[in-house]
PDB file of N, CA and C in Angstrom:
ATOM      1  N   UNK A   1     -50.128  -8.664  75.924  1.00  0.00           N
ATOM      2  CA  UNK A   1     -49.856  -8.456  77.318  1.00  0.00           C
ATOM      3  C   UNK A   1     -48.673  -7.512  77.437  1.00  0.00           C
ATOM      4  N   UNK A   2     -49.087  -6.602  78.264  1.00  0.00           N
ATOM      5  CA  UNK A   2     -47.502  -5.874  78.747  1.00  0.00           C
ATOM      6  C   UNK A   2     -46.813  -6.274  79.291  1.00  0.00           C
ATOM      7  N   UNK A   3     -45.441  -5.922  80.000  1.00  0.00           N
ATOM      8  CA  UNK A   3     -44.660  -6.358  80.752  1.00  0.00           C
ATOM      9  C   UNK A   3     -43.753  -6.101  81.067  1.00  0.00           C
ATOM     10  N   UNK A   4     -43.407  -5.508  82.690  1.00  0.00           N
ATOM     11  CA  UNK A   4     -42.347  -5.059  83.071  1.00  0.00           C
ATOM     12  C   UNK A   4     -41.247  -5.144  83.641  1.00  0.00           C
ATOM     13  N   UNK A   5     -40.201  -4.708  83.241  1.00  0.00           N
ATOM     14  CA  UNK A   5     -38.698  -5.497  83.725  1.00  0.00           C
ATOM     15  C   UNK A   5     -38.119  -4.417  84.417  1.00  0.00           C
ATOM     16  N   UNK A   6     -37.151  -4.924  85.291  1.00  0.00           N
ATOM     17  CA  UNK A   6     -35.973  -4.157  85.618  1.00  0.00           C
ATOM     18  C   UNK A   6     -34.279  -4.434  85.408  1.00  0.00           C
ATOM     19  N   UNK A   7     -34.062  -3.625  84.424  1.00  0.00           N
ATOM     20  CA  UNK A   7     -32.743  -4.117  83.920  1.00  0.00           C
ATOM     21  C   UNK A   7     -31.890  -3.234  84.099  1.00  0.00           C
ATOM     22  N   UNK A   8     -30.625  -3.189  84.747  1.00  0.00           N
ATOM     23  CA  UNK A   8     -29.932  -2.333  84.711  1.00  0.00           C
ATOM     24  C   UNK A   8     -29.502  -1.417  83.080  1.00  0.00           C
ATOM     25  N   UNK A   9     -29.588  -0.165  83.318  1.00  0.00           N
ATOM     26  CA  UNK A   9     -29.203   0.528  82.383  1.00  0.00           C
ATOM     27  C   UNK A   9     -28.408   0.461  81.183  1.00  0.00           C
ATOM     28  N   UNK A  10     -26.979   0.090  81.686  1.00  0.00           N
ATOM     29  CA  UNK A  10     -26.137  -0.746  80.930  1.00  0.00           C
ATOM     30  C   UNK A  10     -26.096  -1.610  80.007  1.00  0.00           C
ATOM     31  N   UNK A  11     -27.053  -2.670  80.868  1.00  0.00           N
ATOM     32  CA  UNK A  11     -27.426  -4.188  79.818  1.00  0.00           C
ATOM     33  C   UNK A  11     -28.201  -3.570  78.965  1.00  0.00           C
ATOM     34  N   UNK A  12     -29.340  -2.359  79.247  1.00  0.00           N
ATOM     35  CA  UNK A  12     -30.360  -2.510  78.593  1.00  0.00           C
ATOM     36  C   UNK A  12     -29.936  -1.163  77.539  1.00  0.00           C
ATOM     37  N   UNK A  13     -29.118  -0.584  77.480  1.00  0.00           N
ATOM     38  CA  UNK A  13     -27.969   0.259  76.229  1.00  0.00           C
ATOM     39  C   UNK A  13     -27.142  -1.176  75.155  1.00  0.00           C
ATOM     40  N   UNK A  14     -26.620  -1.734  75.817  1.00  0.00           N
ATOM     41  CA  UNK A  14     -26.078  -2.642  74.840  1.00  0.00           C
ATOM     42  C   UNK A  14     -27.060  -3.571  74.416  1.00  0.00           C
ATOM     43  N   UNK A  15     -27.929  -3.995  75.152  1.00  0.00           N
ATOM     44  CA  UNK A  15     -29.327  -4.530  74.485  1.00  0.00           C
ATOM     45  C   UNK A  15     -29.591  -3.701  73.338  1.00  0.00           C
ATOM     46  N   UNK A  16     -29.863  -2.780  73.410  1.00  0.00           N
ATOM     47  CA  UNK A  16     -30.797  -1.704  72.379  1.00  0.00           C
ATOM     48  C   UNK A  16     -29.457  -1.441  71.447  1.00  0.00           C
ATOM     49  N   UNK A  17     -28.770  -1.373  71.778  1.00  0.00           N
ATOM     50  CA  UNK A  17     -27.330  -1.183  70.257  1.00  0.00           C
ATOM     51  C   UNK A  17     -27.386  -2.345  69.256  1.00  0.00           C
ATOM     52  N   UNK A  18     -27.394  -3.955  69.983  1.00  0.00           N
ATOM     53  CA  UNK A  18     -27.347  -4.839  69.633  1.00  0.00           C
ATOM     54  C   UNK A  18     -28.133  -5.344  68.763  1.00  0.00           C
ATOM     55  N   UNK A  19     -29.313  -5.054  69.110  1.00  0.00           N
ATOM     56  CA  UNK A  19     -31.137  -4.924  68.660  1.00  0.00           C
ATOM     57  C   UNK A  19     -30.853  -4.385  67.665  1.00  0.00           C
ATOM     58  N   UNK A  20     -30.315  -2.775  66.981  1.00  0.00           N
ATOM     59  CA  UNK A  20     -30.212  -2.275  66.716  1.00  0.00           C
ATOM     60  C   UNK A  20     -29.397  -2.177  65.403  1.00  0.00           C
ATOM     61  N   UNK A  21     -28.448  -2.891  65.683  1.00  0.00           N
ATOM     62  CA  UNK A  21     -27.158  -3.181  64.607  1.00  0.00           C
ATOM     63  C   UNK A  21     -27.790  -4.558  63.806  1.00  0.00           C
ATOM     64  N   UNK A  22     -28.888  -5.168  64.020  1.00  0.00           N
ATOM     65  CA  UNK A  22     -29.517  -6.454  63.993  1.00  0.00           C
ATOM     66  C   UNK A  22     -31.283  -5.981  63.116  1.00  0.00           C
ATOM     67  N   UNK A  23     -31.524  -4.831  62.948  1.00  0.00           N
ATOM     68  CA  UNK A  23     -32.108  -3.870  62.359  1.00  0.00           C
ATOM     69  C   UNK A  23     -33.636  -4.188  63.228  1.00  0.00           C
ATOM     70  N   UNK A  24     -33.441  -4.617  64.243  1.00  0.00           N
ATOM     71  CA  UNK A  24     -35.029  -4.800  65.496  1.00  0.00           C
ATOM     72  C   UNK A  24     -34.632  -3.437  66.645  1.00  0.00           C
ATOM     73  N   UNK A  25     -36.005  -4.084  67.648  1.00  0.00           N
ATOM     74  CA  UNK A  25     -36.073  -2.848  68.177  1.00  0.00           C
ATOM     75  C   UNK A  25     -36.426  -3.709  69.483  1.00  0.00           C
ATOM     76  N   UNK A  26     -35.406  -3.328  70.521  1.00  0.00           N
ATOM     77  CA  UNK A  26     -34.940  -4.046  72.031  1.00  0.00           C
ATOM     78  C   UNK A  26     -36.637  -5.028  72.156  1.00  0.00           C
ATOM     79  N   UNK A  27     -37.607  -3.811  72.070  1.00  0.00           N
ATOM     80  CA  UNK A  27     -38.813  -4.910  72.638  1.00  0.00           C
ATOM     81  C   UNK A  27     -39.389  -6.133  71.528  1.00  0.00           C
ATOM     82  N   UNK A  28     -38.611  -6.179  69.999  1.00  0.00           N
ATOM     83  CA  UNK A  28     -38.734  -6.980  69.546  1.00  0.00           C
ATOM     84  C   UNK A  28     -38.123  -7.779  69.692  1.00  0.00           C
ATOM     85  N   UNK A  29     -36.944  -7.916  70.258  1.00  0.00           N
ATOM     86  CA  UNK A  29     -35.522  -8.567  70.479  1.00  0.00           C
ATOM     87  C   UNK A  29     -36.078  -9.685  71.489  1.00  0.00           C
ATOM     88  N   UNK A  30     -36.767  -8.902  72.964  1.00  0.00           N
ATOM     89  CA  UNK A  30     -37.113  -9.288  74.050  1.00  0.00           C
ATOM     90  C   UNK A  30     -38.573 -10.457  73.187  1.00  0.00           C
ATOM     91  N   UNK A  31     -39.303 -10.138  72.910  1.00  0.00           N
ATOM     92  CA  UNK A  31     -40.496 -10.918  72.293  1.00  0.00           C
ATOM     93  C   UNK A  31     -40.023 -12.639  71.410  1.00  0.00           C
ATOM     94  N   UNK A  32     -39.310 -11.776  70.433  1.00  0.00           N
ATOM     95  CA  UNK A  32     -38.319 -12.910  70.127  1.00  0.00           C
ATOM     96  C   UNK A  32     -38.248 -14.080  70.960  1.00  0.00           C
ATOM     97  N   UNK A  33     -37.170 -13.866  71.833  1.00  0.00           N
ATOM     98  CA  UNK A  33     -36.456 -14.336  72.859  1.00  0.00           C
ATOM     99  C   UNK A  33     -37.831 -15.101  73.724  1.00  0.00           C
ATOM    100  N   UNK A  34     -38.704 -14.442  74.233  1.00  0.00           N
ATOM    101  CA  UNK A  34     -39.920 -14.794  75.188  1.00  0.00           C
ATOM    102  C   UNK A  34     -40.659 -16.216  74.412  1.00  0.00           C
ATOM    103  N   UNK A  35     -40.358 -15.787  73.081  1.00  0.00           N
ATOM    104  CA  UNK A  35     -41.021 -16.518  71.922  1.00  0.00           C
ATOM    105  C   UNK A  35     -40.452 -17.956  72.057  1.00  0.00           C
ATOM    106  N   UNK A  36     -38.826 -18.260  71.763  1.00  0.00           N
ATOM    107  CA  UNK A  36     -38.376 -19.120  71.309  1.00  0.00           C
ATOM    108  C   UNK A  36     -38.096 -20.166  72.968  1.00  0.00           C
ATOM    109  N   UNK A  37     -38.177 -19.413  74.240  1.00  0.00           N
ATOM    110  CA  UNK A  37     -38.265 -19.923  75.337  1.00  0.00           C
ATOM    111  C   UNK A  37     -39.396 -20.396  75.362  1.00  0.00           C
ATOM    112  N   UNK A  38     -40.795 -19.949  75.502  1.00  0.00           N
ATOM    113  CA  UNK A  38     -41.795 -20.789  75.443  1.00  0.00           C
ATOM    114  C   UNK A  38     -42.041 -22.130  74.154  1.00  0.00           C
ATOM    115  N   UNK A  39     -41.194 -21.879  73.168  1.00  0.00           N
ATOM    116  CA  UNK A  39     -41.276 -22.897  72.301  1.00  0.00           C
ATOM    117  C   UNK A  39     -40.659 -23.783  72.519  1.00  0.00           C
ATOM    118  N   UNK A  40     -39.373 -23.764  73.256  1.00  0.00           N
ATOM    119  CA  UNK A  40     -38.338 -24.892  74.058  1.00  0.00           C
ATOM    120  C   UNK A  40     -38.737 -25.904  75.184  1.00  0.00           C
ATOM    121  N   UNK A  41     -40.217 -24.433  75.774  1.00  0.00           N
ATOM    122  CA  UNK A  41     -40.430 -25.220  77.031  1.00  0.00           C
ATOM    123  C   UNK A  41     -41.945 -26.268  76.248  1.00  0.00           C
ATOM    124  N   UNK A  42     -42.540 -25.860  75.231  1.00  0.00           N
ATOM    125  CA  UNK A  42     -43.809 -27.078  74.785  1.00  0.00           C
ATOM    126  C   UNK A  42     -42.888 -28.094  74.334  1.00  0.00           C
ATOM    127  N   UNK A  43     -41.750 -28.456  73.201  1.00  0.00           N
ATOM    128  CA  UNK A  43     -40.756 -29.087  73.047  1.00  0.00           C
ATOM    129  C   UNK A  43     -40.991 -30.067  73.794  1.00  0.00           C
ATOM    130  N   UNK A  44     -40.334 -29.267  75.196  1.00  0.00           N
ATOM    131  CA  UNK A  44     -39.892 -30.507  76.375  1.00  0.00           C
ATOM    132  C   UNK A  44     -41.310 -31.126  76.908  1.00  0.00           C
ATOM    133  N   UNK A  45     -41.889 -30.226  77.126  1.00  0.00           N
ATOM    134  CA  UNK A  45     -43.450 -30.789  77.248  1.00  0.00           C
ATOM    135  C   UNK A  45     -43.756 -32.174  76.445  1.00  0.00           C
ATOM    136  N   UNK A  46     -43.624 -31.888  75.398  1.00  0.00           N
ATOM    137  CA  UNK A  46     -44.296 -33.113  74.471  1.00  0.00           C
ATOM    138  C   UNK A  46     -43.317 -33.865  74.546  1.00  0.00           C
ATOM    139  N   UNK A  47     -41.929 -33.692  74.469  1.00  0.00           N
ATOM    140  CA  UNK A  47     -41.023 -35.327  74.471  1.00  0.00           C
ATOM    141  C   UNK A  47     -41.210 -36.069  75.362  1.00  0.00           C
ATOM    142  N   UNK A  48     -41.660 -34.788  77.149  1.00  0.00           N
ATOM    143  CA  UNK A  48     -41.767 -35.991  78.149  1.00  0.00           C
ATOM    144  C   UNK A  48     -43.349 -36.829  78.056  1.00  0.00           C
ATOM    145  N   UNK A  49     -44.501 -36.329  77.335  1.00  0.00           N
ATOM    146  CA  UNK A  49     -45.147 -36.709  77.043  1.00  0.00           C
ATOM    147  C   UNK A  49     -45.234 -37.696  76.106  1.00  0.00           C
ATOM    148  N   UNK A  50     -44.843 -37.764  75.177  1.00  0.00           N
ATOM    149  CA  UNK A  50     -44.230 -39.146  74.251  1.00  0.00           C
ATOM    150  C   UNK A  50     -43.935 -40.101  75.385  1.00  0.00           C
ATOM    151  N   UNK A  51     -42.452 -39.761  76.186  1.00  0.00           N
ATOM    152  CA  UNK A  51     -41.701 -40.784  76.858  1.00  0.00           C
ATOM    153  C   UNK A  51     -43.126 -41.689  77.758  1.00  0.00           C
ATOM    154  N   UNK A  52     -43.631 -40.691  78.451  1.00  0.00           N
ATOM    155  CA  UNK A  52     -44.657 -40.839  79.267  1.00  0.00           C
ATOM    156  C   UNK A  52     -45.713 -42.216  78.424  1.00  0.00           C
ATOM    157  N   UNK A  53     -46.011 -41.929  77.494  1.00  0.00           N
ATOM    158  CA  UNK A  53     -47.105 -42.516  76.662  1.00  0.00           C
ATOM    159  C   UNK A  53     -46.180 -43.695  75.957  1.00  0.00           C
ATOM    160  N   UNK A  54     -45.052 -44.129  76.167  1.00  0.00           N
ATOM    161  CA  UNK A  54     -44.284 -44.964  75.420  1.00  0.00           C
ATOM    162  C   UNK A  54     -44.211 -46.160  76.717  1.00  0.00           C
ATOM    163  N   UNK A  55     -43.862 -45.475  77.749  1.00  0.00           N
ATOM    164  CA  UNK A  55     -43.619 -46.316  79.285  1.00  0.00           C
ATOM    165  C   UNK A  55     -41.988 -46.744  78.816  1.00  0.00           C
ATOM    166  N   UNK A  56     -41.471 -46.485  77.960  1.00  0.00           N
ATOM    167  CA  UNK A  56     -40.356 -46.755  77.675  1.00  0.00           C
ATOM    168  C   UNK A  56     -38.945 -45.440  78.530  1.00  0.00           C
ATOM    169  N   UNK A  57     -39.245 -44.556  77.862  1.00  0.00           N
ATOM    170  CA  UNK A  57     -38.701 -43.366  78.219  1.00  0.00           C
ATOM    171  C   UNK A  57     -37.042 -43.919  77.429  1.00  0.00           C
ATOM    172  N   UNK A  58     -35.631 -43.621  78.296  1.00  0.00           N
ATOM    173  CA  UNK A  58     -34.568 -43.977  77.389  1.00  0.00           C
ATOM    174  C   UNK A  58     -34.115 -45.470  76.932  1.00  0.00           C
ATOM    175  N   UNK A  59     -33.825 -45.892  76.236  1.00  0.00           N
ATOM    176  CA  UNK A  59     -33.184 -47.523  76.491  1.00  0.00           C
ATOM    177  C   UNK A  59     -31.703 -47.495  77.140  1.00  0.00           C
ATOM    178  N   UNK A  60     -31.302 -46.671  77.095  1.00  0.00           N
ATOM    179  CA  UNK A  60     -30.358 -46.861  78.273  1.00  0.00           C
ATOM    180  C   UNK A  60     -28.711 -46.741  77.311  1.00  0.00           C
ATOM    181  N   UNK A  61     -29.468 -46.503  75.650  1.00  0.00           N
ATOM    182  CA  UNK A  61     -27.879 -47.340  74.810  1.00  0.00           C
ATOM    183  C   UNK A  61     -28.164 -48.415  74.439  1.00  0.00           C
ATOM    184  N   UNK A  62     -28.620 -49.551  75.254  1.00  0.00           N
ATOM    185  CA  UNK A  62     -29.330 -50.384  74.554  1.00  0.00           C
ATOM    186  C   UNK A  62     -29.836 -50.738  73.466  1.00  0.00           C
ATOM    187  N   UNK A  63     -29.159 -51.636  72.223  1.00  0.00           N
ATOM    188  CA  UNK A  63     -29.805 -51.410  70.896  1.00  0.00           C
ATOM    189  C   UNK A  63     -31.180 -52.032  71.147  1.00  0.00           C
ATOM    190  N   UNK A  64     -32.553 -51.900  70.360  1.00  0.00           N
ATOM    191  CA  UNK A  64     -33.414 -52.730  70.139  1.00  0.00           C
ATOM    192  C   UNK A  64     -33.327 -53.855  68.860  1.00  0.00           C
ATOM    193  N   UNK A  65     -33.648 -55.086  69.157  1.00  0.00           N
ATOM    194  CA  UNK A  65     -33.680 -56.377  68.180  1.00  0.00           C
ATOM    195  C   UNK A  65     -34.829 -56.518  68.595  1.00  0.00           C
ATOM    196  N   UNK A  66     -35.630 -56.645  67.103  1.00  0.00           N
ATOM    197  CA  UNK A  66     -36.668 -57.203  66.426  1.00  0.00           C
ATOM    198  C   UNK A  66     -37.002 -58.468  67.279  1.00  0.00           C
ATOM    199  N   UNK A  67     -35.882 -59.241  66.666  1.00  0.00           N
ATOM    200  CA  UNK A  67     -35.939 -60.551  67.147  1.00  0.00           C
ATOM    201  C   UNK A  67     -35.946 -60.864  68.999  1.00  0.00           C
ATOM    202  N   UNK A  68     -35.471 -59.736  69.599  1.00  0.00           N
ATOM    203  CA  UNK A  68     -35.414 -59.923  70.870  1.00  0.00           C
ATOM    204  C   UNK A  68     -36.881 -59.672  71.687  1.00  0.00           C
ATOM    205  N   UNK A  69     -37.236 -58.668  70.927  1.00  0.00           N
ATOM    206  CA  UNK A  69     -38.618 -58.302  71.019  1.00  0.00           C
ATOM    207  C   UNK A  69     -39.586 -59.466  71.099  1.00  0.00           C
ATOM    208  N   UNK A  70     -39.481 -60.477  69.562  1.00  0.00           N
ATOM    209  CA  UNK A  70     -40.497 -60.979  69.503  1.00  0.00           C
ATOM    210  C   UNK A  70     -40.550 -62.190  70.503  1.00  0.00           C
ATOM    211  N   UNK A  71     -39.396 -62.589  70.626  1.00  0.00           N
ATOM    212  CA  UNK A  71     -39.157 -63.343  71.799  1.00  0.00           C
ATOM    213  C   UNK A  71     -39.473 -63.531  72.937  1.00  0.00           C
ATOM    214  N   UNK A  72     -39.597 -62.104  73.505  1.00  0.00           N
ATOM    215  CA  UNK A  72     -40.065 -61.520  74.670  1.00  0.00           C
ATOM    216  C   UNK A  72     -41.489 -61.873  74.636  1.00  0.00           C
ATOM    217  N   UNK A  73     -42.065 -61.308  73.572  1.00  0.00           N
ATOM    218  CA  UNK A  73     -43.896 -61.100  72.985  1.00  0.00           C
ATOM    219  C   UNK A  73     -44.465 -62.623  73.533  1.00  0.00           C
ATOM    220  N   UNK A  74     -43.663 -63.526  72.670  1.00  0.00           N
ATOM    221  CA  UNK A  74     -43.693 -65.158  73.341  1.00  0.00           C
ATOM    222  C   UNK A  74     -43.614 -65.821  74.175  1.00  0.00           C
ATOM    223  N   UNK A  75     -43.039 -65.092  74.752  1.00  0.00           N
ATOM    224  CA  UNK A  75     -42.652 -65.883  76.270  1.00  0.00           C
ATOM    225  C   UNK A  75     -43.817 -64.965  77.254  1.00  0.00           C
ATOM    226  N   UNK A  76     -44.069 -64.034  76.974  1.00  0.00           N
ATOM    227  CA  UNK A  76     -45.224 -63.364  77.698  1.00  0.00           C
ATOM    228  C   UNK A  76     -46.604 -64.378  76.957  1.00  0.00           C
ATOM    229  N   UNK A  77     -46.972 -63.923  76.111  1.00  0.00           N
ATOM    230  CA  UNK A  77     -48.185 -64.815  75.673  1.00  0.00           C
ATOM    231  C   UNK A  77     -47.923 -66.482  76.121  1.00  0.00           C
ATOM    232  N   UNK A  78     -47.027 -67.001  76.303  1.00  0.00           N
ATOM    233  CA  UNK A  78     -46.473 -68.427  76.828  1.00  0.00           C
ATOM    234  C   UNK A  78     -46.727 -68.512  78.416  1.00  0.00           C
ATOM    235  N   UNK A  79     -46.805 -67.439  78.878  1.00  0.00           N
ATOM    236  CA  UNK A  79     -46.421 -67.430  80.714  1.00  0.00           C
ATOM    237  C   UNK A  79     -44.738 -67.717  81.072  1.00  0.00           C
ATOM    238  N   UNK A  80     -44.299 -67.635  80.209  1.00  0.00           N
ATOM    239  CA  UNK A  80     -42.750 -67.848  80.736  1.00  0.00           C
ATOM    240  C   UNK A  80     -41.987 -66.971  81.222  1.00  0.00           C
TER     241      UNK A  80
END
């Protein structure tokens, strides 16, 4: 896909020096960059998807115990 920007001149000189001194070339720099943002944003995708599929999401700090757990498990299967 192509794609077009408007960047002031300036940024886009020290872009291309930077690129440059870094032995890439500004529109690889930019691809890069496009690259590692869409990889941040599936990331977040799937953790909230985990959380989602856990029904848990944070504990709050909260340690988890085994034993508190199973307790719980019991008193649910109990009606209590």
């Amino acid at each position: 896909m192509n794609l077009t920007l408007s960047v002031d001149e300036r940024v886009a000189e020290g872009a291309r020096k930077t690129a440059q001194a870094m032995g890439k070339s500004l529109n690889q720099m930019v691809r890069d960059y496009l690259e590692q943002l869409a990889g941040q944003a599936q990331l977040e995708t799937e953790l909230e998807e985990l959380r989602a599929l856990s029904g848990q999401g944070d504990s709050g700090g909260t340690p988890f115990s085994r034993e508190a757990t199973y307790t719980e498990r019991l008193d649910r299967q109990h009606g209590a």
